[in-house]
Protein backbone atom coordinates (compact mmCIF):
# COMPACT_ATOMS: atom_id res chain seq x y z
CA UNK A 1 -2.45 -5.96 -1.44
CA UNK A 2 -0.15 -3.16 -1.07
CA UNK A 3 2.48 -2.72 -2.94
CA UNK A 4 5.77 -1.73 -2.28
CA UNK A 5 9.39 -1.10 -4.15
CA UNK A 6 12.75 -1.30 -2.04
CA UNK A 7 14.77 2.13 -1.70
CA UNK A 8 17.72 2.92 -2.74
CA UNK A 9 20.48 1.28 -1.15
CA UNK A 10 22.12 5.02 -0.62
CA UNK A 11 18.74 6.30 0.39
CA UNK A 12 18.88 4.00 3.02
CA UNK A 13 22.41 4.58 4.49
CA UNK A 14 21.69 7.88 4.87
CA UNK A 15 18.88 7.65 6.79
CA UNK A 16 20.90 5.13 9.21
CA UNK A 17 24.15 7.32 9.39
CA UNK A 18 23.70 8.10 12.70
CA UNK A 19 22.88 4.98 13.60
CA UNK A 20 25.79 1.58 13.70
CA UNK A 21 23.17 -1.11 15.36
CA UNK A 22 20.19 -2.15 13.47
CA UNK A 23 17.60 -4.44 14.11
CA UNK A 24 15.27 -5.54 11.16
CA UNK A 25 11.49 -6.44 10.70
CA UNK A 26 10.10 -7.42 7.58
CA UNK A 27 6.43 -8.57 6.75
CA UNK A 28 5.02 -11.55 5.92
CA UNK A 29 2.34 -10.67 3.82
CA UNK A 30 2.07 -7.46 1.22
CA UNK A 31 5.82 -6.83 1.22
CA UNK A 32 6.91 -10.75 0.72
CA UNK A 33 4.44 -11.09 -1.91
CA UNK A 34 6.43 -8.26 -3.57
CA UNK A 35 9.64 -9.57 -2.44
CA UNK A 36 10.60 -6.16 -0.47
CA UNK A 37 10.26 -7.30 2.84
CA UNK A 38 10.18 -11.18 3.22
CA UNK A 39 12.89 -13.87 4.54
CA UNK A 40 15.25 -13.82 1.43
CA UNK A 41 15.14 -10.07 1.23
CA UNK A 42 15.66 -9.73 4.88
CA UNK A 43 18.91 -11.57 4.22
CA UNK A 44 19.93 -9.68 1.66
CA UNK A 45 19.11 -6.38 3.58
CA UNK A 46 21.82 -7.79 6.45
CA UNK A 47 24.33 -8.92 4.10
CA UNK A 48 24.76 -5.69 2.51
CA UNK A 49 24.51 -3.08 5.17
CA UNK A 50 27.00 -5.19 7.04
CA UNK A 51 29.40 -4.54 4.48
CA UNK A 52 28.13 -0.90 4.90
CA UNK A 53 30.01 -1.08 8.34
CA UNK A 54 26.44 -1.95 10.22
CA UNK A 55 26.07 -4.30 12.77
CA UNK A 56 22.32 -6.25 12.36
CA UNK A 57 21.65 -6.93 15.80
CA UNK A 58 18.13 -9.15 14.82
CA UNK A 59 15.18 -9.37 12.67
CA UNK A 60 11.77 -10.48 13.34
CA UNK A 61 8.96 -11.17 10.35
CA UNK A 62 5.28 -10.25 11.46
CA UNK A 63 2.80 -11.91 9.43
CA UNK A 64 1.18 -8.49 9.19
CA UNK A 65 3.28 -5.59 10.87
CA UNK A 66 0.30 -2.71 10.61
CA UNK A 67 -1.83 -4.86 13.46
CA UNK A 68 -0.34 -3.62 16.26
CA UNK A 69 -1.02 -6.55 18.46
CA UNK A 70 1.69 -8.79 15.65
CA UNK A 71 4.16 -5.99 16.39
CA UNK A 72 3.86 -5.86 19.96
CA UNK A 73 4.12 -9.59 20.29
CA UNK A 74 7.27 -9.58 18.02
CA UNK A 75 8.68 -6.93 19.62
CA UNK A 76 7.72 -8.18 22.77
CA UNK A 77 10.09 -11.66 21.77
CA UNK A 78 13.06 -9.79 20.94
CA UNK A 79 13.04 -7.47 23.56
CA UNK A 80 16.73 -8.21 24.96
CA UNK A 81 17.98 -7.92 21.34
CA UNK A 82 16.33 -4.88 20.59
CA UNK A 83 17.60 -3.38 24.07
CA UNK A 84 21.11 -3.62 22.28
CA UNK A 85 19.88 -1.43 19.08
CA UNK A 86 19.52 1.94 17.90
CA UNK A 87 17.06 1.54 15.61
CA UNK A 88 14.45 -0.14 13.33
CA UNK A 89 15.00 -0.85 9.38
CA UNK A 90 11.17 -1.92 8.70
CA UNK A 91 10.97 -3.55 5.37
CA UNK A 92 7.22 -3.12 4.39
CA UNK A 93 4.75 -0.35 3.48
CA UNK A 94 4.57 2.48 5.84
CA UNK A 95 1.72 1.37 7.33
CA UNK A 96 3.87 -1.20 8.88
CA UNK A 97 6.67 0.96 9.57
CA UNK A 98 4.64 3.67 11.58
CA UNK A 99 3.00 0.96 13.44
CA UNK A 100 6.65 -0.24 14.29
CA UNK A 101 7.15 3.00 15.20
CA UNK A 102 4.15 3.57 17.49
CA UNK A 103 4.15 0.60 19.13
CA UNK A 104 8.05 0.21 19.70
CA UNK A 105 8.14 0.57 23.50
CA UNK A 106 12.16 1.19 23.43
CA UNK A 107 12.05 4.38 21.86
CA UNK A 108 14.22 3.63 18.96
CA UNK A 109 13.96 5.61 15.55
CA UNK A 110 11.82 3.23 12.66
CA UNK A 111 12.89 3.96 9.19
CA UNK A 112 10.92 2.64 6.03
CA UNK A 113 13.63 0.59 3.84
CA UNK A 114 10.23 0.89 1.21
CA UNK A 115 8.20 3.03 -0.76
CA UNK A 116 4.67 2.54 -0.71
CA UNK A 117 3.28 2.27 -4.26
CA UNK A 118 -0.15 1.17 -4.47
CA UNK A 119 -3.01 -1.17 -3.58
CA UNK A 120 -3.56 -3.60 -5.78
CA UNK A 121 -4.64 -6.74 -7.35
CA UNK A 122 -2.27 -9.98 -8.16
CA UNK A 123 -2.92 -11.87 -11.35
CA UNK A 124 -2.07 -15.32 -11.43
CA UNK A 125 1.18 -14.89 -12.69
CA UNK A 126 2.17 -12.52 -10.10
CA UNK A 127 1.55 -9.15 -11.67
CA UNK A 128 0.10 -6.36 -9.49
CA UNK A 129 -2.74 -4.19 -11.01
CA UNK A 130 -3.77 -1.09 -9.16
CA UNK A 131 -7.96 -1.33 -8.93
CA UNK A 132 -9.22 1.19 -6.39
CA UNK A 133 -8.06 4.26 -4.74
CA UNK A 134 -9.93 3.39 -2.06
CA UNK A 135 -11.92 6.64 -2.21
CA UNK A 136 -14.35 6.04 0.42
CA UNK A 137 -17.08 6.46 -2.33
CA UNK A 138 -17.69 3.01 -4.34
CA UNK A 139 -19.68 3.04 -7.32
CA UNK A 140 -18.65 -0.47 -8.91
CA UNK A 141 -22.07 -1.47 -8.63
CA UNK A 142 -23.24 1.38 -11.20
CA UNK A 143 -20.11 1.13 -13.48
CA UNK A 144 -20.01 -2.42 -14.24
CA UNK A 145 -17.31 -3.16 -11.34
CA UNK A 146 -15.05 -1.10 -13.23
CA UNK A 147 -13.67 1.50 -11.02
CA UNK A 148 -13.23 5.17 -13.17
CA UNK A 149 -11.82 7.21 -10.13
CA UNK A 150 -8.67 4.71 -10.40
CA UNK A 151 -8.37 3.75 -14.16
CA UNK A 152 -9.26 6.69 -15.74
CA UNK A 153 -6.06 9.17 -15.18
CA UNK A 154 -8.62 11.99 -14.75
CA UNK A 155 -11.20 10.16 -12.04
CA UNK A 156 -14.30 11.40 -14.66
CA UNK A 157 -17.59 9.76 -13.11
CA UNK A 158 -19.84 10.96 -15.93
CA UNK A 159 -18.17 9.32 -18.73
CA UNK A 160 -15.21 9.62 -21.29
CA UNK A 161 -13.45 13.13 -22.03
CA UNK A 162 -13.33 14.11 -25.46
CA UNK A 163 -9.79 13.26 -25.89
CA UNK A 164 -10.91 9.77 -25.86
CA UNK A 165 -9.64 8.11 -29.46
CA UNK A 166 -10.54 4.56 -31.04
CA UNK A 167 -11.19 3.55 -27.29
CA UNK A 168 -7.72 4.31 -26.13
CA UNK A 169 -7.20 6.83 -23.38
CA UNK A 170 -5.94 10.40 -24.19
CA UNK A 171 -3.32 10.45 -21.55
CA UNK A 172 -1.72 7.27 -22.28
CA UNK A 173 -2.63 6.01 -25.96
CA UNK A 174 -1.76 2.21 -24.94
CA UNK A 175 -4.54 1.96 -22.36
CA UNK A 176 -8.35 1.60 -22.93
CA UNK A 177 -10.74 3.95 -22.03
CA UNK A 178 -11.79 3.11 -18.62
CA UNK A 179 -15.23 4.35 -19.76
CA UNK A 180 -15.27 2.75 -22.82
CA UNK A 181 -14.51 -0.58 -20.87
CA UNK A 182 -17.52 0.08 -18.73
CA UNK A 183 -19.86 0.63 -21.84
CA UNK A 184 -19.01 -2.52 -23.17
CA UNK A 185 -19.86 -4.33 -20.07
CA UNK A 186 -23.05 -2.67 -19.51
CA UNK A 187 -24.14 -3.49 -22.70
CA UNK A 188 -23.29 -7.25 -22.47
CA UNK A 189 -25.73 -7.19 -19.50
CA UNK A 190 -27.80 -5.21 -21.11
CA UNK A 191 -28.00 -2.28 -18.36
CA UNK A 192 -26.68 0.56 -20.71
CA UNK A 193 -29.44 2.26 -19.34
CA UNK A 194 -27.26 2.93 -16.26
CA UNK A 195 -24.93 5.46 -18.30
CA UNK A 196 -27.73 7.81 -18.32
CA UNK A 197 -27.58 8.59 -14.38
CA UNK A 198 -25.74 11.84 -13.79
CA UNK A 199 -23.30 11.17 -11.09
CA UNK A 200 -23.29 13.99 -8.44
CA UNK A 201 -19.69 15.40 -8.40
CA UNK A 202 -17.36 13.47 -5.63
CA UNK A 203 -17.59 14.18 -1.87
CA UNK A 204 -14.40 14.78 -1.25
CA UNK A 205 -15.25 14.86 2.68
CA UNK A 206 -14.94 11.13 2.81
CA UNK A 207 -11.72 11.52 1.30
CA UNK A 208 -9.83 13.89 4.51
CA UNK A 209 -7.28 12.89 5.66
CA UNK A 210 -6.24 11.47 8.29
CA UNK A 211 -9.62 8.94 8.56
CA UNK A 212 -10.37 7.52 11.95
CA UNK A 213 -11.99 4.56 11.60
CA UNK A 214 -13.83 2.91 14.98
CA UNK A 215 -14.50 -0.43 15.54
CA UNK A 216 -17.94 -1.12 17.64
CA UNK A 217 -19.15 -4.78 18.20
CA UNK A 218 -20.60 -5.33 14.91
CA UNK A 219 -19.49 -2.71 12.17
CA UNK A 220 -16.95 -0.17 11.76
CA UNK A 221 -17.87 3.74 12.21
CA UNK A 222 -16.46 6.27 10.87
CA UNK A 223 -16.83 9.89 12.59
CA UNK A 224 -18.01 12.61 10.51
């Protein structure tokens, strides 16, 4: 799940002040979950820019707006509409707003009505947890399923710091020790044993950026 928060309303109009006809696309998965980019906040979105002086020319809701082949077919569907625009408000991460933007064939601006927070997990009361950094590097199987690059502030892969205290993290005093977490479920299964591997510092090669990630017939590849 990623997670998003709406912008500011001002942040917004100033990124459309150029701009009087907008046409909206939301998302129908990560950013309604959050309620950033789904039906009611679409609604919302129109409401108040029209009072803004904006004219909202349409909207569309892709079930997942970063597959460009759900953009395309939703832009595709509106194309008289957005013939009449100026430009895209895309209410979702910006993975969904730059593939709006790249696969918009009317050469209209996309703006990102969101800021892209996190991924995450959802609890069953609708709480989002951040998990993994998705650092290209996985070692859950080693560290209990506990992941230390994302819930330990300082991404230590050899154990705590000593500013650990009672359990509690040095950096924020209300949080456990994402070390001591994984100590305690190593030792339930009895693999403490595990703790005594020295982890080879992190290859931060599989962490440049921008990644381009192939799909062949039966696995993804990505160059080195």
């Amino acid at each position: 799940m990623i997670i998003t928060e709406q912008k500011p309303l001002e942040e917004i109009l100033e990124m459309l002040k150029d701009y009087s006809k907008i046409f909206l696309v939301g998302c129908g998965e990560c950013a309604t979950t959050c309620k950033t980019g789904g039906q009611e906040e679409l609604l919302k979105m129109k409401a108040v820019l029209e009072q803004n002086g904006k004219t909202i020319t349409g909207s569309c809701i892709p079930d997942a707006p970063c597959i460009a082949s759900q953009v395309k077919a939703e832009l595709a569907r509106n194309a008289k509409t957005l013939r009449g625009s100026e430009a895209i408000l895309v209410l979702a991460c910006g993975l969904g707003a730059q593939s709006v933007k790249e696969n918009n064939r009317f050469s209209l601006g996309a703006f990102s009505a969101c800021n892209t927070i996190c991924g995450a997990l959802v609890d069953s009361a609708g709480n989002f947890f951040e998990k993994c950094s998705m650092c290209g590097n996985c070692i859950l199987g080693i560290t209990a399923g506990i992941c230390p690059e994302t819930l330990c502030p300082k991404g230590l892969l050899n154990g705590p710091c000593g500013g650990m205290n009672k359990g509690k993290c040095e950096v924020d005093p209300d949080k456990d020790c994402a070390w001591v977490l994984i100590y305690k479920e190593l030792e339930k299964t009895g693999h403490l044993d595990r703790l005594r591997e020295v982890r080879p510092a992190k290859d931060h090669k599989k962490t440049t950026k921008p990644h381009k990630i192939i799909m062949t017939s039966d696995k993804i590849q990505i160059p080195n």
